[in-house]
C-alpha atoms as a PDB file:
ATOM      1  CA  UNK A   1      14.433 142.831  47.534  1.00  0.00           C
ATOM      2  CA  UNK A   2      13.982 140.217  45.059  1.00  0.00           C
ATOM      3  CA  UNK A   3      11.050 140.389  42.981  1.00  0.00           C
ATOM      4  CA  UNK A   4       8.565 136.882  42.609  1.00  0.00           C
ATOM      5  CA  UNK A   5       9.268 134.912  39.175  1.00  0.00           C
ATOM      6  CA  UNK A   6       6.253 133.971  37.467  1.00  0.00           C
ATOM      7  CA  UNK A   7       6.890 130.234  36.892  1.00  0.00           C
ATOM      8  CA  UNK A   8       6.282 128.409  33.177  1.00  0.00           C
ATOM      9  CA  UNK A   9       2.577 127.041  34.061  1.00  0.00           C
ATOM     10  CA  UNK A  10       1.530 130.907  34.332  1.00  0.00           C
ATOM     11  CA  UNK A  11       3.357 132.059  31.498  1.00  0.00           C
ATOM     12  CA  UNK A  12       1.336 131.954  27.766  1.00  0.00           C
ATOM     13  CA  UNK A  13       3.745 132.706  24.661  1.00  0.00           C
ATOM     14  CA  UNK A  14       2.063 135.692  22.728  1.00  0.00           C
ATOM     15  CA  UNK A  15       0.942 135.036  18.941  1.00  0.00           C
ATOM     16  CA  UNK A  16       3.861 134.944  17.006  1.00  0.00           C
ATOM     17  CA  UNK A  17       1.942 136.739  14.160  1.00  0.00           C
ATOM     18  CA  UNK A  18       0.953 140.295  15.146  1.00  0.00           C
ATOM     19  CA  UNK A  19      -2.844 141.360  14.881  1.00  0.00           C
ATOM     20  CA  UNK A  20      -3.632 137.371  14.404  1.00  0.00           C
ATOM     21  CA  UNK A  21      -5.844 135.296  16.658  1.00  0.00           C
ATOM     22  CA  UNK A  22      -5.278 131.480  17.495  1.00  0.00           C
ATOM     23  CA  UNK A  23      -8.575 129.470  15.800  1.00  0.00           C
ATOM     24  CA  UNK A  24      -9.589 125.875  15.049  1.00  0.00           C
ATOM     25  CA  UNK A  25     -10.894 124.199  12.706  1.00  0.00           C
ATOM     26  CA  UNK A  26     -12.858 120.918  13.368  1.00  0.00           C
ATOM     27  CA  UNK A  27     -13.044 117.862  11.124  1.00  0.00           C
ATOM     28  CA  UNK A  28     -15.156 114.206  11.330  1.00  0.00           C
ATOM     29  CA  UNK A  29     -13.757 114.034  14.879  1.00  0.00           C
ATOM     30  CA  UNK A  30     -15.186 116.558  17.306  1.00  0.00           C
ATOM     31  CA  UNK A  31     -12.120 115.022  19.983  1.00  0.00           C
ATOM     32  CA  UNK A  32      -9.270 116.732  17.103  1.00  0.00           C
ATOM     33  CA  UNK A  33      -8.914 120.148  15.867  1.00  0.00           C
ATOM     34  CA  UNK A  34      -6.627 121.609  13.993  1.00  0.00           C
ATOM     35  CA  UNK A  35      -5.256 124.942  14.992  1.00  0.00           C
ATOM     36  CA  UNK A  36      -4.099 127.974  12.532  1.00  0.00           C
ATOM     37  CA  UNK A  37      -3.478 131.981  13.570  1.00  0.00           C
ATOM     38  CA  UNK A  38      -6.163 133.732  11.478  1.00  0.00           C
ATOM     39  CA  UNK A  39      -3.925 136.990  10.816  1.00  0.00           C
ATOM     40  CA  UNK A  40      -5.428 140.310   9.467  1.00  0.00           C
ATOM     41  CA  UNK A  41      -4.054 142.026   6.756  1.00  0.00           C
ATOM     42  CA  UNK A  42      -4.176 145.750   5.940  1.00  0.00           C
ATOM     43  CA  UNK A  43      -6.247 146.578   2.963  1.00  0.00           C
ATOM     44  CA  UNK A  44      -4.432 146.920  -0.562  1.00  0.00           C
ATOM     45  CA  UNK A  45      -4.526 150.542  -2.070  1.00  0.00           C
ATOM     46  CA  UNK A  46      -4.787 151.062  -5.945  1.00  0.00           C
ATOM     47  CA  UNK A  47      -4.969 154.632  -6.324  1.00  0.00           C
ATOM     48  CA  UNK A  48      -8.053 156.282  -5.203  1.00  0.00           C
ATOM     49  CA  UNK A  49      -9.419 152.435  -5.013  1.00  0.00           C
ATOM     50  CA  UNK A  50      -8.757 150.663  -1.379  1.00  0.00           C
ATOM     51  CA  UNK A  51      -8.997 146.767  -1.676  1.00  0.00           C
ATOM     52  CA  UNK A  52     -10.141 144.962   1.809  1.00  0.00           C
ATOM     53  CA  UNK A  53      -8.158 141.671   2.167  1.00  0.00           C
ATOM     54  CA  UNK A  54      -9.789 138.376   3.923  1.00  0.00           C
ATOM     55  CA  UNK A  55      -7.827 137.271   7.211  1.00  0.00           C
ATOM     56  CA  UNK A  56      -5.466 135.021   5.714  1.00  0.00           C
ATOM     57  CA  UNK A  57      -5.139 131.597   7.709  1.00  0.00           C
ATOM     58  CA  UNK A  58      -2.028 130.302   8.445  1.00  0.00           C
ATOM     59  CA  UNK A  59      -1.010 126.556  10.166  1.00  0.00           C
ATOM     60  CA  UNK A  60      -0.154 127.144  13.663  1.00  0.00           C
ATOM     61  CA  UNK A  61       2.841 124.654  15.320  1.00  0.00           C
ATOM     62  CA  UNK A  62       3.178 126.524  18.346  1.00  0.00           C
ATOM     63  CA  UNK A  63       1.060 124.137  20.269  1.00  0.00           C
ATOM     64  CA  UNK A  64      -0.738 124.899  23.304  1.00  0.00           C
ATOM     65  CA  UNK A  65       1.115 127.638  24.493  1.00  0.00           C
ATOM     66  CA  UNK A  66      -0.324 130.567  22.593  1.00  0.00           C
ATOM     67  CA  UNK A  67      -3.647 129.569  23.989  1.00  0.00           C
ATOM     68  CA  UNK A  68      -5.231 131.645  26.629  1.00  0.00           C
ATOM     69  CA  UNK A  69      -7.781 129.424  27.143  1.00  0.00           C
ATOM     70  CA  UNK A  70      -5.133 126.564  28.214  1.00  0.00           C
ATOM     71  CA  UNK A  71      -3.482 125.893  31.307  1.00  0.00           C
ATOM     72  CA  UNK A  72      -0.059 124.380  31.486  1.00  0.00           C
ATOM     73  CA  UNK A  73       0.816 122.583  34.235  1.00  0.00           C
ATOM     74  CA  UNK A  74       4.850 121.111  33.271  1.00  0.00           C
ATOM     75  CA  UNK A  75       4.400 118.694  36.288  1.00  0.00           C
ATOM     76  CA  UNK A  76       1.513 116.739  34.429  1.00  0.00           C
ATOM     77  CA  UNK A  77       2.733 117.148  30.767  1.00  0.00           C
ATOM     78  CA  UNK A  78       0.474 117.745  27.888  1.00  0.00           C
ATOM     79  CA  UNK A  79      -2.458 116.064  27.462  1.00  0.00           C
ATOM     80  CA  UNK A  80      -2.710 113.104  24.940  1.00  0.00           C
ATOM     81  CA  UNK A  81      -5.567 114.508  22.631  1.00  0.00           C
ATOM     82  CA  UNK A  82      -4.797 111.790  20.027  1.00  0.00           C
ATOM     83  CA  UNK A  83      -4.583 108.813  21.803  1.00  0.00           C
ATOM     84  CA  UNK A  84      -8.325 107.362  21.400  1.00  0.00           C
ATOM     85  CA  UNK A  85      -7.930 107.984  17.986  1.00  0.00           C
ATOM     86  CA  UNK A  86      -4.653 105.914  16.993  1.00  0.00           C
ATOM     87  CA  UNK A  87      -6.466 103.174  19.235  1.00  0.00           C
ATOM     88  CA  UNK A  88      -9.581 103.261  17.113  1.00  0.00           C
ATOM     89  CA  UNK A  89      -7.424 102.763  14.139  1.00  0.00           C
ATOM     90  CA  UNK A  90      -6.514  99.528  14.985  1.00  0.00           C
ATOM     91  CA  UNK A  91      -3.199  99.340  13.475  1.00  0.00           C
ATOM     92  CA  UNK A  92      -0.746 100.218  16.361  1.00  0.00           C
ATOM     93  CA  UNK A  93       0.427  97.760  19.064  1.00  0.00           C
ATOM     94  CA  UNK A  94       2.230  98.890  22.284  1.00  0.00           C
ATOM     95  CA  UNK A  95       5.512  97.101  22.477  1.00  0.00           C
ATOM     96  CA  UNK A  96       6.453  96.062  26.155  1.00  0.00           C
ATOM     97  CA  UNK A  97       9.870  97.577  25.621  1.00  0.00           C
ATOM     98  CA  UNK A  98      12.683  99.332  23.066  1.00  0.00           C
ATOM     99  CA  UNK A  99      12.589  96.871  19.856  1.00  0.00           C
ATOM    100  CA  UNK A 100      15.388  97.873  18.582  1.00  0.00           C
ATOM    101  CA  UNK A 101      19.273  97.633  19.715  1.00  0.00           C
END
């Protein structure tokens, strides 16, 4: 009997960092965040004296796909979060077709 494949849109990559948890942080723009794994670490023993360390926060390039709260759907592609920003720049143009040969 063959068993059912779950297919990529139901499938979220676990944390690559363990005991971490996927965060943003927000800037000027509310429309852009910037994402980082905020990763515990184990407390630092001197002695009889235990240290507690902060979470330390650490860039996160995986994207969408370690977040839970996201939905991927391959058939519609990511969505542009940046796009109204570059626009608002005003220093882009979109070119009709390849410029160079």
């Amino acid at each position: 009997m063959l068993k059912s494949t779950p297919t990529f849109s139901t499938i979220h990559t676990p944390s690559s960092y363990p005991g971490s948890q996927k965060r943003y942080l927000s800037g000027a723009r509310a429309d852009l965040r910037v994402p980082y794994q905020e990763i515990a670490l184990s407390a630092t023993r001197h002695g009889e004296r235990v240290e507690e360390n902060s979470p330390l926060p650490v860039y996160d390039t995986s994207g969408p796909y370690t977040d839970s709260e996201v939905r991927i759907e391959l058939h519609r592609g990511l969505p542009e979060l940046r796009t109204d920003w570059i626009k608002e720049r005003g220093d882009t143009e979109i070119l009709v077709g390849p410029s160079s040969e």
